[in-house]
Protein backbone atom coordinates (compact mmCIF):
# COMPACT_ATOMS: atom_id res chain seq x y z
CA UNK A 1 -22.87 30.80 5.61
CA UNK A 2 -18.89 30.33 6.33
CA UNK A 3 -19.21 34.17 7.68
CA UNK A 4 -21.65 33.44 10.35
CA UNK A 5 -19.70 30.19 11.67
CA UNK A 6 -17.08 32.42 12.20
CA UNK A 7 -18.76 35.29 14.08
CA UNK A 8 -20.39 32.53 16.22
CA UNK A 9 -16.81 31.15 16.94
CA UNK A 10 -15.67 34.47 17.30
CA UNK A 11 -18.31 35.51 19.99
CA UNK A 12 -17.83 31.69 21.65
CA UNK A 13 -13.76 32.49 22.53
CA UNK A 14 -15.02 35.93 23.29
CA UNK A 15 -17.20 34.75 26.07
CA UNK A 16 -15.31 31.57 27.23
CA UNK A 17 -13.39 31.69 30.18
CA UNK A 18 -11.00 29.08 32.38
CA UNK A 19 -13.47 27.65 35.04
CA UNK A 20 -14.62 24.51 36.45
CA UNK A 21 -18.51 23.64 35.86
CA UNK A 22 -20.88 24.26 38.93
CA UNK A 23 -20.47 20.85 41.79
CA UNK A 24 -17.33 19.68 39.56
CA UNK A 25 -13.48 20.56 41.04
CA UNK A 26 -12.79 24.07 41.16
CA UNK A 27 -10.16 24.84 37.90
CA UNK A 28 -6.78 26.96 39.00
CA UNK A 29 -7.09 30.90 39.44
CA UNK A 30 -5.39 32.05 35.76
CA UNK A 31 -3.72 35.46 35.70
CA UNK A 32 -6.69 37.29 35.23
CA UNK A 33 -8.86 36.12 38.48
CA UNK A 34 -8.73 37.80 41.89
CA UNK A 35 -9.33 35.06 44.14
CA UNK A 36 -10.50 35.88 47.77
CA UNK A 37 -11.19 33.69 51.22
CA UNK A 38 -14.19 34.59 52.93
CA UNK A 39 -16.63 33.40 55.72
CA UNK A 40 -20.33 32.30 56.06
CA UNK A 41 -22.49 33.61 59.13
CA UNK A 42 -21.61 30.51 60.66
CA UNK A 43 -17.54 30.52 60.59
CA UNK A 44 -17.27 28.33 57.39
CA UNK A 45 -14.73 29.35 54.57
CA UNK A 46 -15.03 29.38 50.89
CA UNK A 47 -13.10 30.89 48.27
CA UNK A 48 -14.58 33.66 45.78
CA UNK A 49 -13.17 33.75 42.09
CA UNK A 50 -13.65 36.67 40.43
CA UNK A 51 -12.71 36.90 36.48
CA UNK A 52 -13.68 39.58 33.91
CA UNK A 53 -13.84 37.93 30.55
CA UNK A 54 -12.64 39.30 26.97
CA UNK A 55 -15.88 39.94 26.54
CA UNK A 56 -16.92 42.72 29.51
CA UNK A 57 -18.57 39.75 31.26
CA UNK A 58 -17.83 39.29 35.12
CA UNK A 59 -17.78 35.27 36.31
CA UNK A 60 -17.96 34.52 40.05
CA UNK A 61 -17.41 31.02 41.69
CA UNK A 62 -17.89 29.76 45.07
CA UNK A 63 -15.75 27.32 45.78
CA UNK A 64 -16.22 25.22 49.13
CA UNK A 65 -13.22 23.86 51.57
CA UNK A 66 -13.33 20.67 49.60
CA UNK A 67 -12.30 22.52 46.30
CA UNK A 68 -15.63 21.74 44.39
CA UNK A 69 -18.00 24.84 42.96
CA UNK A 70 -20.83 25.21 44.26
CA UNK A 71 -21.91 28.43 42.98
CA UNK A 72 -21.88 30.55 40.20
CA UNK A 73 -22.72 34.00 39.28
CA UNK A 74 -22.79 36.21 35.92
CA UNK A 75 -23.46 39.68 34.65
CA UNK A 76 -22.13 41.08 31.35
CA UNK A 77 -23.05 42.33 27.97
CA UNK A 78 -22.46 38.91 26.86
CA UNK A 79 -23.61 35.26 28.08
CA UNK A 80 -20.71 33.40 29.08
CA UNK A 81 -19.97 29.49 28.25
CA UNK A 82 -23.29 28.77 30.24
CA UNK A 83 -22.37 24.76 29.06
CA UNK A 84 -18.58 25.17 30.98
CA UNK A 85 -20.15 27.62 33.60
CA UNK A 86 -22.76 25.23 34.66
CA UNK A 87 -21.55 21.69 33.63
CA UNK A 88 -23.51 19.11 33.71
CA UNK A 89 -26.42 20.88 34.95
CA UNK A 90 -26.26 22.35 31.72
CA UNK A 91 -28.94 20.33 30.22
CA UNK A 92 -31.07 21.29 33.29
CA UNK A 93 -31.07 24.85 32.09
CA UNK A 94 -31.98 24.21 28.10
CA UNK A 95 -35.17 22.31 29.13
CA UNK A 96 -36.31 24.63 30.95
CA UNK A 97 -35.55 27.11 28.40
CA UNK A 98 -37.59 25.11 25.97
CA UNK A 99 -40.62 25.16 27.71
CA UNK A 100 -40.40 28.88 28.48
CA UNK A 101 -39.78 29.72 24.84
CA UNK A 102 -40.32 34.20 24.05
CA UNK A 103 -40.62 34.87 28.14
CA UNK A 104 -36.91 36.60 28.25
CA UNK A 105 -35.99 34.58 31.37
CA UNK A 106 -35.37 30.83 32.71
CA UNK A 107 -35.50 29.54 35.95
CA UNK A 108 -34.75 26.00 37.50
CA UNK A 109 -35.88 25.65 41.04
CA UNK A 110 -35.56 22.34 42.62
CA UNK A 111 -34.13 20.85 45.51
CA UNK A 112 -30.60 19.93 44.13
CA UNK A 113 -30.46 22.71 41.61
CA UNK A 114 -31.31 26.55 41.27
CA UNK A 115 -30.72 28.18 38.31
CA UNK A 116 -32.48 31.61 37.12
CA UNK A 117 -30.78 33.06 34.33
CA UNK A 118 -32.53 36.69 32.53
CA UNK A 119 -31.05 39.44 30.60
CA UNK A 120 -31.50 40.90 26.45
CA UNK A 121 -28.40 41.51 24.12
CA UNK A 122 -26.21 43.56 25.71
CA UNK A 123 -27.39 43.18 29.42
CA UNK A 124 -27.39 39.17 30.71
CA UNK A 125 -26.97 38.13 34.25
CA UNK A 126 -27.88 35.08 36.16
CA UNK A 127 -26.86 32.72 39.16
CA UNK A 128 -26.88 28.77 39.75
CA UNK A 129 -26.59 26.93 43.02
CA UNK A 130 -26.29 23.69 43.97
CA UNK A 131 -28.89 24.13 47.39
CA UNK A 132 -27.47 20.98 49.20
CA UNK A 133 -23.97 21.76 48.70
CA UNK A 134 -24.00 25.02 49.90
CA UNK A 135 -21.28 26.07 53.29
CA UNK A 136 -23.40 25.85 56.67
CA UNK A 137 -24.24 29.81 56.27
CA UNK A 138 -23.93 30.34 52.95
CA UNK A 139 -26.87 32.79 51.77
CA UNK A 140 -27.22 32.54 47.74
CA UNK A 141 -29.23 35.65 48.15
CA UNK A 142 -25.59 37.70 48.40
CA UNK A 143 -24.95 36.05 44.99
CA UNK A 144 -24.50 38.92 42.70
């Protein structure tokens, strides 16, 4: 038993990262991140943070003018801190899980929240939004 607490641990500071949860403050861009400015259709800026875990995982955040997340994006051959990445919409995410038990895939799709997060051991990916807080022009369908 001691063994697989510390594989899970193991695998946990594998996958972590230093990010702010999705609609919380964005956290500061560590060494690692690229950090980039960008525009919606409509003029309005945001900042893109781009890190590549320990683990081979990539974490994106969309962070608006006002410095708070409101997107998130993930594709690796590991899930990442999904209860950091998404923060208090965390809990959002496990129901949903739990009522979709042995379909491979969970999606949350209402009018404050989208989550859809899919993938099998070795391949996950997956996006969250917060639909009301997006930039005037944001598309979440350029999420990667």
């Amino acid at each position: 038993m001691p063994f697989k607490r510390i594989v899970a641990a193991s695998l946990l500071a594998a996958c972590s990262g230093s990010w702010a949860g999705l609609g919380g403050p964005a956290a500061p861009v560590d060494a690692g991140a690229v950090a980039s400015t960008a525009r919606t259709n409509s003029g309005t800026p945001y900042t893109h943070v781009q890190r590549r875990l320990d683990s081979g995982t990539t974490v994106h955040e969309y962070i608006d003018a006002s410095g708070t997340v409101f997107a998130v994006a993930w594709a690796g051959p590991f899930q990442p801190d999904l209860r950091a990445l998404l923060g208090r919409h965390f809990n959002a995410l496990t129901a949903q899980e739990a009522s979709a038990r042995g379909r491979g895939a969970a999606a949350v799709h209402r009018a404050d929240l989208v989550i859809v997060s899919a993938g099998r051991m070795g391949a996950f990916q997956g996006q969250a939004w917060l639909p009301r807080q997006l930039p005037a022009g944001f598309d979440p369908r350029t999420l990667p």
